[in-house]
Protein backbone atom coordinates (compact mmCIF):
# COMPACT_ATOMS: atom_id res chain seq x y z
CA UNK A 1 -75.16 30.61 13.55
CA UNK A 2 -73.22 31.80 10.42
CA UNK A 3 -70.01 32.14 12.54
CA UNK A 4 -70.77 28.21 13.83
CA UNK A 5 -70.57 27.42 9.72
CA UNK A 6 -67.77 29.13 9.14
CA UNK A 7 -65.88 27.87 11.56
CA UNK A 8 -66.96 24.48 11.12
CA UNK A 9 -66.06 24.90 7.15
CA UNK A 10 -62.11 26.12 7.77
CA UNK A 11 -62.38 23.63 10.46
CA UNK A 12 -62.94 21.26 7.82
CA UNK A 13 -60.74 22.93 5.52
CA UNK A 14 -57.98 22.88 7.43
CA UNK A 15 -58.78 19.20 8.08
CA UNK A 16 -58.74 18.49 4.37
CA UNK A 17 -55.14 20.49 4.37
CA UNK A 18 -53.22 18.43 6.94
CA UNK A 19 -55.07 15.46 5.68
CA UNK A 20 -53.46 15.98 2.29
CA UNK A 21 -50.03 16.73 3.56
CA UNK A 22 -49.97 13.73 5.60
CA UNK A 23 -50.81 11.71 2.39
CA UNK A 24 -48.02 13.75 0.51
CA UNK A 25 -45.42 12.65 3.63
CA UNK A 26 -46.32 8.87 3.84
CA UNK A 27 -45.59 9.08 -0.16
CA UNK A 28 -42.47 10.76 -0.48
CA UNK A 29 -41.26 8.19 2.44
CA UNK A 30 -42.60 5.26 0.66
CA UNK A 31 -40.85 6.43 -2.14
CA UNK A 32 -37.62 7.01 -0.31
CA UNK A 33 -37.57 3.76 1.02
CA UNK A 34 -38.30 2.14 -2.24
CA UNK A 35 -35.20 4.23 -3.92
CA UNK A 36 -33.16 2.73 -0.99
CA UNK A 37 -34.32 -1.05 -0.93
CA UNK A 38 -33.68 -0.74 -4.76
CA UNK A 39 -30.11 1.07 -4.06
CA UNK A 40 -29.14 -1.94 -2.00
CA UNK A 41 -30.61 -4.77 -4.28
CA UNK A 42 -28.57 -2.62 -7.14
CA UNK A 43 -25.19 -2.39 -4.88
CA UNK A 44 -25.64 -6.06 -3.96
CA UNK A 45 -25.93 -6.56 -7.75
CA UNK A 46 -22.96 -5.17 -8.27
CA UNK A 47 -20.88 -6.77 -5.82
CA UNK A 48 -22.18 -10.15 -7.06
CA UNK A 49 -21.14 -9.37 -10.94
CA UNK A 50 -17.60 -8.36 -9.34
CA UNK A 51 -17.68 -11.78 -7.30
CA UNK A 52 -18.82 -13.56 -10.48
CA UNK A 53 -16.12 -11.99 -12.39
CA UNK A 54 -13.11 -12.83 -9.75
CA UNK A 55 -14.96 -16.51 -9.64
CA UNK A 56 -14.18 -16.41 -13.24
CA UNK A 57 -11.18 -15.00 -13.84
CA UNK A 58 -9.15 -15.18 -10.97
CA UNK A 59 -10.42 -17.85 -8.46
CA UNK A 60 -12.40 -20.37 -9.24
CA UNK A 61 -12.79 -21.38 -5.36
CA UNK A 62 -14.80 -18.72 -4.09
CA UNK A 63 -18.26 -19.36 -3.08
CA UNK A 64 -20.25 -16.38 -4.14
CA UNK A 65 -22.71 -16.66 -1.84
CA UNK A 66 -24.71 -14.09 0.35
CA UNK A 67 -22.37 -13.88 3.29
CA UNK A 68 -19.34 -13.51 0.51
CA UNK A 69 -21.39 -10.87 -0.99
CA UNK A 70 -21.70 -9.35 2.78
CA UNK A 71 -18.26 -9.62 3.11
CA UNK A 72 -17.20 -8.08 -0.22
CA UNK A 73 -19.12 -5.14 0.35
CA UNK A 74 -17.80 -4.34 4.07
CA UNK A 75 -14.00 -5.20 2.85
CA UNK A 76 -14.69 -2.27 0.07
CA UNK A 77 -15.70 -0.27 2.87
CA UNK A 78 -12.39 0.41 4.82
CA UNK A 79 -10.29 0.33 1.70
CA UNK A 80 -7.88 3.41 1.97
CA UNK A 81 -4.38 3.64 0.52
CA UNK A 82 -3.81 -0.14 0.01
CA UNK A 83 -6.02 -2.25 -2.25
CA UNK A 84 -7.83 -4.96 -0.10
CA UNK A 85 -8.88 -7.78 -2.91
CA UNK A 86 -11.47 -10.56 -1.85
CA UNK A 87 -10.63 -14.01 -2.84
CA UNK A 88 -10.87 -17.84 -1.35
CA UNK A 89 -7.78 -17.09 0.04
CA UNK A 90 -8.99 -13.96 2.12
CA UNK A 91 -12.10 -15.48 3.16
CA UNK A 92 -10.39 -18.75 4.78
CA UNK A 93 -8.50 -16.51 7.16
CA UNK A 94 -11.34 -14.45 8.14
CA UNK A 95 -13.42 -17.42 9.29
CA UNK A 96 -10.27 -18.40 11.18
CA UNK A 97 -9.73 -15.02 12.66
CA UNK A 98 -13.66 -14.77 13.78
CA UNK A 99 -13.87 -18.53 14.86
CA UNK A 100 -14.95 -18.74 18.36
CA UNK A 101 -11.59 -20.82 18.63
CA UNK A 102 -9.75 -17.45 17.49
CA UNK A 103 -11.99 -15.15 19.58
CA UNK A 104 -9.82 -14.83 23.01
CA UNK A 105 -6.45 -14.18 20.78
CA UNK A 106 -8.34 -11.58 18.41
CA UNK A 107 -9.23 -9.62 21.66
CA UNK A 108 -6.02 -9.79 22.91
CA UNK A 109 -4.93 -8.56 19.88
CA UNK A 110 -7.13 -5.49 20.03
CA UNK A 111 -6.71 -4.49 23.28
CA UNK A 112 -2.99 -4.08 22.53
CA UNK A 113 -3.66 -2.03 19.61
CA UNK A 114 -4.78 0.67 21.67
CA UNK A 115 -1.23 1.25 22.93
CA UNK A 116 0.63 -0.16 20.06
CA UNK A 117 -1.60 1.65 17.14
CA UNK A 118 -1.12 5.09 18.29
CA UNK A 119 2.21 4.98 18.17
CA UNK A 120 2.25 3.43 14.54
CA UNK A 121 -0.13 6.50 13.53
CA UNK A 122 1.92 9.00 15.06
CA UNK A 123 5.10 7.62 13.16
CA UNK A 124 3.49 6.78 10.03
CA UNK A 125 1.79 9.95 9.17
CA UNK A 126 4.96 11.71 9.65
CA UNK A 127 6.46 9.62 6.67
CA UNK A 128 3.36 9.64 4.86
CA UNK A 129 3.13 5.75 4.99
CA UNK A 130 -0.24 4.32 4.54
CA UNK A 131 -2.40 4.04 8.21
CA UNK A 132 -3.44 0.31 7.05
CA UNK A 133 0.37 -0.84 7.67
CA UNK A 134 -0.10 -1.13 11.12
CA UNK A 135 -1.94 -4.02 10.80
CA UNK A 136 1.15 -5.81 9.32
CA UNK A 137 2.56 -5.89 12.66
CA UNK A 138 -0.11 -8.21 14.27
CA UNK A 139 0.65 -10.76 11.44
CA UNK A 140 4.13 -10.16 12.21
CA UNK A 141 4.41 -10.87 15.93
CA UNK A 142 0.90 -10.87 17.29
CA UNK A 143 2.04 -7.59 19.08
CA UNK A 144 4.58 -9.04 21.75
CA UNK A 145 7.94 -7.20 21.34
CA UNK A 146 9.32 -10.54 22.77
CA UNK A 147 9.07 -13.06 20.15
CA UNK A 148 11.58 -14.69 18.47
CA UNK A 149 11.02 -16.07 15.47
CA UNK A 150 12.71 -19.70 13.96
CA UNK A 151 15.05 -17.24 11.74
CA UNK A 152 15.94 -14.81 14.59
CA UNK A 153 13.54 -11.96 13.85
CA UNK A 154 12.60 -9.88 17.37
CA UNK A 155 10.35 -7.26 17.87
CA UNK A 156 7.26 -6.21 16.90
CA UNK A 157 7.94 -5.60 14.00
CA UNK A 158 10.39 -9.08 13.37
CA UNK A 159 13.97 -7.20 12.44
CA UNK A 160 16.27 -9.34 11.79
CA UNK A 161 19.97 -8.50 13.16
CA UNK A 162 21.49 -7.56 9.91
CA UNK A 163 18.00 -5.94 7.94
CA UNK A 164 17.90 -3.94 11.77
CA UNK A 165 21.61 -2.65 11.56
CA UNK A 166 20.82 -1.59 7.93
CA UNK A 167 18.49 0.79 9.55
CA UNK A 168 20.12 1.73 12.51
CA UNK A 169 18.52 -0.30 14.99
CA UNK A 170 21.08 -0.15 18.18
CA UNK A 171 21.87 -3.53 19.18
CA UNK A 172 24.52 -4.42 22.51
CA UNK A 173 24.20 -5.94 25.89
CA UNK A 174 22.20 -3.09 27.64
CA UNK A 175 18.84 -2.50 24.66
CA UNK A 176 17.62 -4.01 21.88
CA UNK A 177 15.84 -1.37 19.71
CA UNK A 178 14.60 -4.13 17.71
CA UNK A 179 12.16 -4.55 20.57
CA UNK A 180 11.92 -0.25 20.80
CA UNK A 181 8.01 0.80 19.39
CA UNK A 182 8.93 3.42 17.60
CA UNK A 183 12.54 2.85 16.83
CA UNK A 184 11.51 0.01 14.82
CA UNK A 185 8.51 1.63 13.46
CA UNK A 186 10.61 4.11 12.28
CA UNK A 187 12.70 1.55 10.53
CA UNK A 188 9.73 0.00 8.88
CA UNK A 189 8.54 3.17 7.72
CA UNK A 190 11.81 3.81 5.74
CA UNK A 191 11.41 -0.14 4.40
CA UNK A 192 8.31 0.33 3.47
CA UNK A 193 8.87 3.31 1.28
CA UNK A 194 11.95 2.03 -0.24
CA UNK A 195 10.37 -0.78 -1.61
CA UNK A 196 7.02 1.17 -2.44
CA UNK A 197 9.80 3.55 -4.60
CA UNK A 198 10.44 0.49 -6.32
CA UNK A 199 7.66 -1.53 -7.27
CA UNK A 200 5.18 1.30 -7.13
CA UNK A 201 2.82 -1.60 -5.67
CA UNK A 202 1.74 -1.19 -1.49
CA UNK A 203 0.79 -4.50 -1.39
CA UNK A 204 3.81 -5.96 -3.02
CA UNK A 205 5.96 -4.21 -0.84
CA UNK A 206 4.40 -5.65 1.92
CA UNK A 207 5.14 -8.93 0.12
CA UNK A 208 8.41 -8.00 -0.07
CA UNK A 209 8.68 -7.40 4.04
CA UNK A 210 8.08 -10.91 4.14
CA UNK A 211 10.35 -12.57 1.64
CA UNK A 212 13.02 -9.91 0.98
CA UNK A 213 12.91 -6.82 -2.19
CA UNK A 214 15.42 -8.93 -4.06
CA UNK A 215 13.04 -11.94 -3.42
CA UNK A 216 10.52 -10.04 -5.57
CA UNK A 217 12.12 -8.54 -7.78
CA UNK A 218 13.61 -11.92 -9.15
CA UNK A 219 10.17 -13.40 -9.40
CA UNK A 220 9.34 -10.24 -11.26
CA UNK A 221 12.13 -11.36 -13.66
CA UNK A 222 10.93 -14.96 -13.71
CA UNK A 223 7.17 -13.93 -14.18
CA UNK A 224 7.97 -11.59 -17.34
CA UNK A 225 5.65 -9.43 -16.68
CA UNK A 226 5.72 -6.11 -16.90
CA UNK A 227 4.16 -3.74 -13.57
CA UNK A 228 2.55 -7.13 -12.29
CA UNK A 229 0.05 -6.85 -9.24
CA UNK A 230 0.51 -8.99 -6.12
CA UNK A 231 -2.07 -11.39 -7.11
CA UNK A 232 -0.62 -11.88 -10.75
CA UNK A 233 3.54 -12.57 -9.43
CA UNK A 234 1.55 -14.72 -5.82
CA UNK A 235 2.36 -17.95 -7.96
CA UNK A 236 6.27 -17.16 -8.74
CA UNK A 237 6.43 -15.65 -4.88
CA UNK A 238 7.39 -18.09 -1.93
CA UNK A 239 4.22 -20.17 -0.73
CA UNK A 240 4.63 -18.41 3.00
CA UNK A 241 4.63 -15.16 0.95
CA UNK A 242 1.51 -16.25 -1.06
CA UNK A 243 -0.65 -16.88 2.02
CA UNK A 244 1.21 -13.42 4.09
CA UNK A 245 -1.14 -10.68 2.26
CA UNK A 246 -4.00 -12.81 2.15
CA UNK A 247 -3.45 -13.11 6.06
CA UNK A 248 -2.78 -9.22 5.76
CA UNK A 249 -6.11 -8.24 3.97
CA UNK A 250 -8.29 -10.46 6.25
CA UNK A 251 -6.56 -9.06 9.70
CA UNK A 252 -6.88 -5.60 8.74
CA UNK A 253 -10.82 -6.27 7.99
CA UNK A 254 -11.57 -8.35 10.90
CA UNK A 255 -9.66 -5.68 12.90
CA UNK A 256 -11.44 -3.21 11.66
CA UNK A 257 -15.10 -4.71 11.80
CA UNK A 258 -14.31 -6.01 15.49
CA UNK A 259 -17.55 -4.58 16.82
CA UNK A 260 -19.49 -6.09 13.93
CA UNK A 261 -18.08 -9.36 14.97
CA UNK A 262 -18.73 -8.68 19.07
CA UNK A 263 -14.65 -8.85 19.21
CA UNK A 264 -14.43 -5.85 22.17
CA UNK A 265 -10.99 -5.12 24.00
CA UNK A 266 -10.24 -6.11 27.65
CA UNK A 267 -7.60 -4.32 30.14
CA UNK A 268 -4.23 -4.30 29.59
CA UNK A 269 -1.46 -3.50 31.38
CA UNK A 270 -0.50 -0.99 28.43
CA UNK A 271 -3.49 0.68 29.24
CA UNK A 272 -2.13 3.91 30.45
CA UNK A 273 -1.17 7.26 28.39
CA UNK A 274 2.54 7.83 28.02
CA UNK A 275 4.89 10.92 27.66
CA UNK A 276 7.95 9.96 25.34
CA UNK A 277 12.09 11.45 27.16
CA UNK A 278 14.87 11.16 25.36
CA UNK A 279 17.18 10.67 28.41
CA UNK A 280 20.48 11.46 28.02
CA UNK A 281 22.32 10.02 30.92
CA UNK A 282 22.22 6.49 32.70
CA UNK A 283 19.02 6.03 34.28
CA UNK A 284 17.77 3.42 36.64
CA UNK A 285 14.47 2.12 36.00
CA UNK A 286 13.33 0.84 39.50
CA UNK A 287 13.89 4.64 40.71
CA UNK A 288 11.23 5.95 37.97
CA UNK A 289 9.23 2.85 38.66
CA UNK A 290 8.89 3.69 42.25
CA UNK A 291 8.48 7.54 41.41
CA UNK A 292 5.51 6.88 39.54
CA UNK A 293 3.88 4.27 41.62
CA UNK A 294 3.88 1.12 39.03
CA UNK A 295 5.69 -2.32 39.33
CA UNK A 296 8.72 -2.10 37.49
CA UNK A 297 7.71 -5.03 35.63
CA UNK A 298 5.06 -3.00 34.45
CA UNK A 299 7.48 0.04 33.50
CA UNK A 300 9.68 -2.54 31.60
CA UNK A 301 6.61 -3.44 29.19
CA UNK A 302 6.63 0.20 28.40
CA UNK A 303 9.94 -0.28 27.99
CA UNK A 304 10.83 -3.67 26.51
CA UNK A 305 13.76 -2.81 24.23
CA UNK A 306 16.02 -2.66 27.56
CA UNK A 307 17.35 -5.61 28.82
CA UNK A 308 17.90 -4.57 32.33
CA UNK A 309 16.68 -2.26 34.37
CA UNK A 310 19.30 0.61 33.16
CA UNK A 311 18.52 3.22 30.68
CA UNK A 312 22.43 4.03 29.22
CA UNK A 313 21.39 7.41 27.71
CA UNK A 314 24.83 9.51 26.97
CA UNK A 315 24.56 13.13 25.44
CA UNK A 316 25.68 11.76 21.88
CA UNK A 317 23.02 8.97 21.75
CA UNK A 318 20.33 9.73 24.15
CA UNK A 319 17.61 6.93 24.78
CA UNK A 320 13.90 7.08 24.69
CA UNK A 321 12.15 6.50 27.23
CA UNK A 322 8.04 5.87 27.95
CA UNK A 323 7.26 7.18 31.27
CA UNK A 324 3.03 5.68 32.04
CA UNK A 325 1.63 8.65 33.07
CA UNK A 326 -0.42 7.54 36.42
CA UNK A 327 -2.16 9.66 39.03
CA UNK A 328 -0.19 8.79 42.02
CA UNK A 329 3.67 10.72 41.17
CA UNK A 330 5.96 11.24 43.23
CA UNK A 331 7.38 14.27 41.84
CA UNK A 332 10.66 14.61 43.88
CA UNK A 333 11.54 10.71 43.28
CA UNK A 334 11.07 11.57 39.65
CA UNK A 335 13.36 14.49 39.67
CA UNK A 336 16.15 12.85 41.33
CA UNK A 337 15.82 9.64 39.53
CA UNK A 338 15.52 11.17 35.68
CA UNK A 339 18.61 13.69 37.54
CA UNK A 340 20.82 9.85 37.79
CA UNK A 341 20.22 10.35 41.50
CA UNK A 342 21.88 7.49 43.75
CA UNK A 343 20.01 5.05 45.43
CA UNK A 344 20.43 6.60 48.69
CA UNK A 345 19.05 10.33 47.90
CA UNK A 346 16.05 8.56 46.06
CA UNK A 347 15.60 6.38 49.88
CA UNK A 348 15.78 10.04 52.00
CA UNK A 349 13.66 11.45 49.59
CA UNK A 350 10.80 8.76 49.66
CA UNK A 351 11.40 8.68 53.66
CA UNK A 352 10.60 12.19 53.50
CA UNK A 353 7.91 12.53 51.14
CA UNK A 354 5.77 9.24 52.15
CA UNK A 355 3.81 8.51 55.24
CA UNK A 356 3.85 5.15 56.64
CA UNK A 357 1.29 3.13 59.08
CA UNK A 358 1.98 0.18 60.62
CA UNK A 359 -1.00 -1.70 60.31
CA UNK A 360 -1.81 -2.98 64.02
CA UNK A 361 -3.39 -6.70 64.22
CA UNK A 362 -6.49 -6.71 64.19
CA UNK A 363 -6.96 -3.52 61.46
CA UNK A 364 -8.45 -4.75 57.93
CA UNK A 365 -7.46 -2.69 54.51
CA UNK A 366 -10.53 -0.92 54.75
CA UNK A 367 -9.64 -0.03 58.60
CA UNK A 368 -6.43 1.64 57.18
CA UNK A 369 -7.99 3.65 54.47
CA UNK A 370 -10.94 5.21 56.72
CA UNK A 371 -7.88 6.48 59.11
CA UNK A 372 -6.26 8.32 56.46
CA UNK A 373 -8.99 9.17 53.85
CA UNK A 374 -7.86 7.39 51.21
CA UNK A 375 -9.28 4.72 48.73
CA UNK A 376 -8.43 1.24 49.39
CA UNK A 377 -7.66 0.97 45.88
CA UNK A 378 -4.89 3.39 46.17
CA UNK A 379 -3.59 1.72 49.29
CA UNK A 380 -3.51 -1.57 47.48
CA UNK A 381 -2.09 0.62 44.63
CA UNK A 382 0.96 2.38 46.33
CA UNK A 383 1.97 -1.01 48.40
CA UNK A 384 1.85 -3.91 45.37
CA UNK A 385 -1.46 -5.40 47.17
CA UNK A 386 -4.05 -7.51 45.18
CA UNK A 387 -7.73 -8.12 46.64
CA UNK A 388 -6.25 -11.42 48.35
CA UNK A 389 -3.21 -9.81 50.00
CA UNK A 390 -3.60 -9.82 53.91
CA UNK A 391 -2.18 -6.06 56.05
CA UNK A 392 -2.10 -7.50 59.43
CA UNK A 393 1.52 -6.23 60.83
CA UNK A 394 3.09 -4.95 57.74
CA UNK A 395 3.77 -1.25 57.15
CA UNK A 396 2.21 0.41 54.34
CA UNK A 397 2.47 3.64 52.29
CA UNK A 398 -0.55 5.54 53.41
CA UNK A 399 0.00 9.15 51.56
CA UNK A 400 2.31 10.56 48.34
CA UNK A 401 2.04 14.02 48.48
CA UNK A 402 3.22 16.34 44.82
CA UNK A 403 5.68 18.91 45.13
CA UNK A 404 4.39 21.40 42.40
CA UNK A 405 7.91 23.04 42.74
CA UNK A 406 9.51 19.87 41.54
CA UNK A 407 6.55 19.24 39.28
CA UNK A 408 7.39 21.96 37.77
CA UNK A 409 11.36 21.05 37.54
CA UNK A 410 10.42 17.75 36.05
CA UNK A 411 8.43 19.37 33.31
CA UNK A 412 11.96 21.47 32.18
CA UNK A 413 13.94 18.25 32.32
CA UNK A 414 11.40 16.60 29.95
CA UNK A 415 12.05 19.67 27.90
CA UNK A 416 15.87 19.67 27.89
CA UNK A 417 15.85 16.55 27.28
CA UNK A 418 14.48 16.54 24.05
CA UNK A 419 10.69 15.18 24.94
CA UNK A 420 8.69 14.55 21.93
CA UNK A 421 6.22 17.08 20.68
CA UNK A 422 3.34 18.28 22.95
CA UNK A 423 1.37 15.49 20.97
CA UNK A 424 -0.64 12.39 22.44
CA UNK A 425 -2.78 9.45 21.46
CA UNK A 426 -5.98 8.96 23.45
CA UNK A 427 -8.12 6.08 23.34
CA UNK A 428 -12.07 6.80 24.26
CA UNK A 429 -13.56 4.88 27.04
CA UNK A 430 -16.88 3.98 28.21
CA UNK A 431 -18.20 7.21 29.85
CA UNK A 432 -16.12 9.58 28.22
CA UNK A 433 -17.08 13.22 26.34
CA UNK A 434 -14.91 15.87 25.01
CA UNK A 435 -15.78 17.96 27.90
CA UNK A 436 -14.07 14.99 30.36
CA UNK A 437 -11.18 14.19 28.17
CA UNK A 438 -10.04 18.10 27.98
CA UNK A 439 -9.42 18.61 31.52
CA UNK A 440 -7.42 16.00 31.75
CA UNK A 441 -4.95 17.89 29.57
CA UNK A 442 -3.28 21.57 30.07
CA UNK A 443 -4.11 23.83 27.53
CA UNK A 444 -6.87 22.06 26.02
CA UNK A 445 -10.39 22.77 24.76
CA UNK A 446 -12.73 20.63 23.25
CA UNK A 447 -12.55 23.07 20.43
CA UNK A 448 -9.25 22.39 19.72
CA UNK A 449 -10.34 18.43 20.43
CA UNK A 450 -12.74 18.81 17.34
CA UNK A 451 -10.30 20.63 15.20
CA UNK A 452 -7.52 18.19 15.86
CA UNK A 453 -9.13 15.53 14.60
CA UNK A 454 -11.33 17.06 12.15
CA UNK A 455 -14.56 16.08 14.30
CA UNK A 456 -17.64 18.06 13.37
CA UNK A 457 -19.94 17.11 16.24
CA UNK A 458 -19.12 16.12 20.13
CA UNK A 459 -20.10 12.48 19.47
CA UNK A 460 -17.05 9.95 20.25
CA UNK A 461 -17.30 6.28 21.13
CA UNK A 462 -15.36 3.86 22.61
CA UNK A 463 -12.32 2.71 20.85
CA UNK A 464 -11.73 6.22 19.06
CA UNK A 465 -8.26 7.39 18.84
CA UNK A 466 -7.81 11.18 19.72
CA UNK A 467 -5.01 13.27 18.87
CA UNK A 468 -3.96 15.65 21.69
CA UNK A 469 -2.39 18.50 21.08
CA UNK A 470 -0.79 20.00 24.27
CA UNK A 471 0.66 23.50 25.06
């Protein structure tokens, strides 16, 4: 009976105990929570005072309310190198950039990026130019290496023929390196920090890429101000200058908050890694296009700064060259055609190295890929086929086998040749880990994944940029 007590006292006891701690836990959370709603009412404060103060001081225009306030405090969130102010200004082009009018161009616009933005981070960190930049190119030319503008700027970046010759942008009947990714990043990178050099001011050399450095500087004079900020010279600037880093500041944050705005990428046909050869001798395109088992069309947006399908590399001014890195190579046709082979070797050579089925009349696609054991979307792949495209009769490539001898051949001729460093840019996809992304790569671990770009945990989510560093 005394044992019954005493158990039924600690019983109690310990009852009393856990009772007490849960009391203590529920506390220190409601207390937690209360620091944190009163955090955010203070931050929001804050942000409002700062609003108040610009609605003051520097433009009378803006709103000020919640949704500003919401917007302030997310714009002060990305800010890096370059100053991102909030004004009337900024906060027109942002409702036109997330306007459901907007919304099909804006994910355009990101779905290039993918491609576009990890070559700008490649070539910008090497020159120690700001990340942010790369935005300036979508203001610039919406990302199509195409475009003309009314003054005669091309590229991505908008050169114009004499600013592009003052930077060594090659210019004659067979390329246009106006049009070249990184040539003309490269270019902007050394624009960029001239005229940081001499205003000392990111965003007014920005301003500057727009109207000119002498445009600036002269309004400088004019202004009589001493080490004047963007937003104090805007009203002696040009009026497309005045409205080019508002544009600026509002495309980098709407760029940046895409998934906050339900802005998500679609497929491109950019979508594929690349390896970068600097090819020193005349090269036809349609012979690497067939070797690696795209339309040229295709290999030529890779490619846009040449304006046929002839790479004229010599050994004095070798040409760069993005070769898509797919799964179906033909490593022979590669060899010869990065080797300047002739049309007819690269015809033996795919004679020898394809199989071919004549597709009988009454066989379907699917028919055709049951015979050989292969997908149907590789069969539609390696013949140019869409879903709609009818087989009855025609002969199609039903195998590309690799040569690992000339695999191996093509990876010294990428070598000679100058390739870039063993570094690439991948983009995370739905589905992807660490683990996944590492075998696709010789010589790397997810180890070295983490430590390459400074992850501390195996999370990654779509959209991520990954450096790959290859041996």
């Amino acid at each position: 009976m005394r044992l019954n007590n005493c158990l039924f006292i600690l019983f109690g006891l310990f009852s009393t105990v856990g009772y007490a701690q849960d009391i203590a836990i529920d506390s220190h959370k409601e207390e937690l929570q209360s620091s944190m709603i009163s955090y955010i009412e203070t931050l929001n404060d804050r942000l409002a005072a700062e609003l108040d103060s610009i609605r003051e001081y520097v433009d009378p225009s803006i709103a000020n309310d919640d949704e500003d306030v919401q917007i302030f405090k997310r714009l002060k969130s990305i800010i890096k190198t370059i100053p991102l102010a909030y004004n009337s200004q900024v906060r027109e082009y942002i409702d036109k950039y997330t306007s459901s009018n907007y919304r099909p161009y804006m994910r355009s616009l990101l779905s290039l990026s993918r491609h576009y933005f990890a070559i700008y981070e490649q070539v910008f960190e090497g020159a120690g130019i700001p990340e942010e930049v790369k935005y300036l190119s979508l203001v610039e030319s919406s990302l199509n290496p195409h475009l003309v503008s009314r003054s005669g700027a091309v590229g991505p970046w908008q050169f114009m023929y004499a600013t592009a010759r003052m930077y060594d942008l090659d210019m004659n009947s067979y390329v246009d390196e106006r049009k070249d990714v990184y040539a003309s990043s490269y270019a902007v990178t050394r624009y960029l920090t001239e005229a940081y050099d001499q205003f000392n001011d990111w965003l007014l050399a920005i301003a500057s890429y727009n109207c000119g450095r002498g445009c600036v500087q002269r309004a400088i004079q004019r202004s009589g101000l001493s080490s004047p900020s963007f937003w104090e010279l805007s009203p002696y600037l040009p009026q497309e200058t005045r409205n080019y880093v508002p544009k600026y500041i509002a495309m980098t944050y709407v760029m940046e908050m895409a998934d906050f705005y339900a802005i998500y990428p679609v497929e491109t046909d950019l979508d594929l890694e690349h390896e970068v050869l600097m090819v020193d001798r005349v090269v036809d395109l349609n012979h690497i296009a067939q070797a690696i088992d795209i339309p040229i069309e295709r290999l030529k947006k890779y490619n846009p700064a040449y304006k046929h399908t002839i790479v004229n590399g010599t050994a004095e001014k070798p040409k760069r060259l993005l070769l898509p890195l797919t799964d179906h190579v033909n490593d022979s046709l590669l060899y010869v055609a990065l080797h300047n082979g002739n049309s007819a070797e690269v015809d033996v050579i795919a004679r020898e190295t394809t199989k071919q089925y004549r597709v009988s009349r009454h066989e379907t696609i699917y028919d055709v890929a049951k015979k050989f054991g292969v997908s149907v979307q590789n069969l539609r792949a390696w013949n140019g086929l869409t879903a709609k495209s009818t087989v009855s009769g025609k002969t199609l490539l039903v195998d590309q086998p690799i040569s690992e001898r000339l695999a191996s051949n093509i990876s010294k001729v990428a070598s000679n040749n100058g390739s870039s460093s063993q570094i690439a840019y991948y983009t995370v996809r739905r589905g992807d880990s660490l683990d996944r992304i590492a075998k696709k790569y010789r010589g790397v671990s997810v180890s070295k994944l983490k430590a390459d770009n400074n992850l501390k945990s195996n999370l990654i989510k779509p959209g991520m940029r990954l450096k790959i560093t290859k041996q």
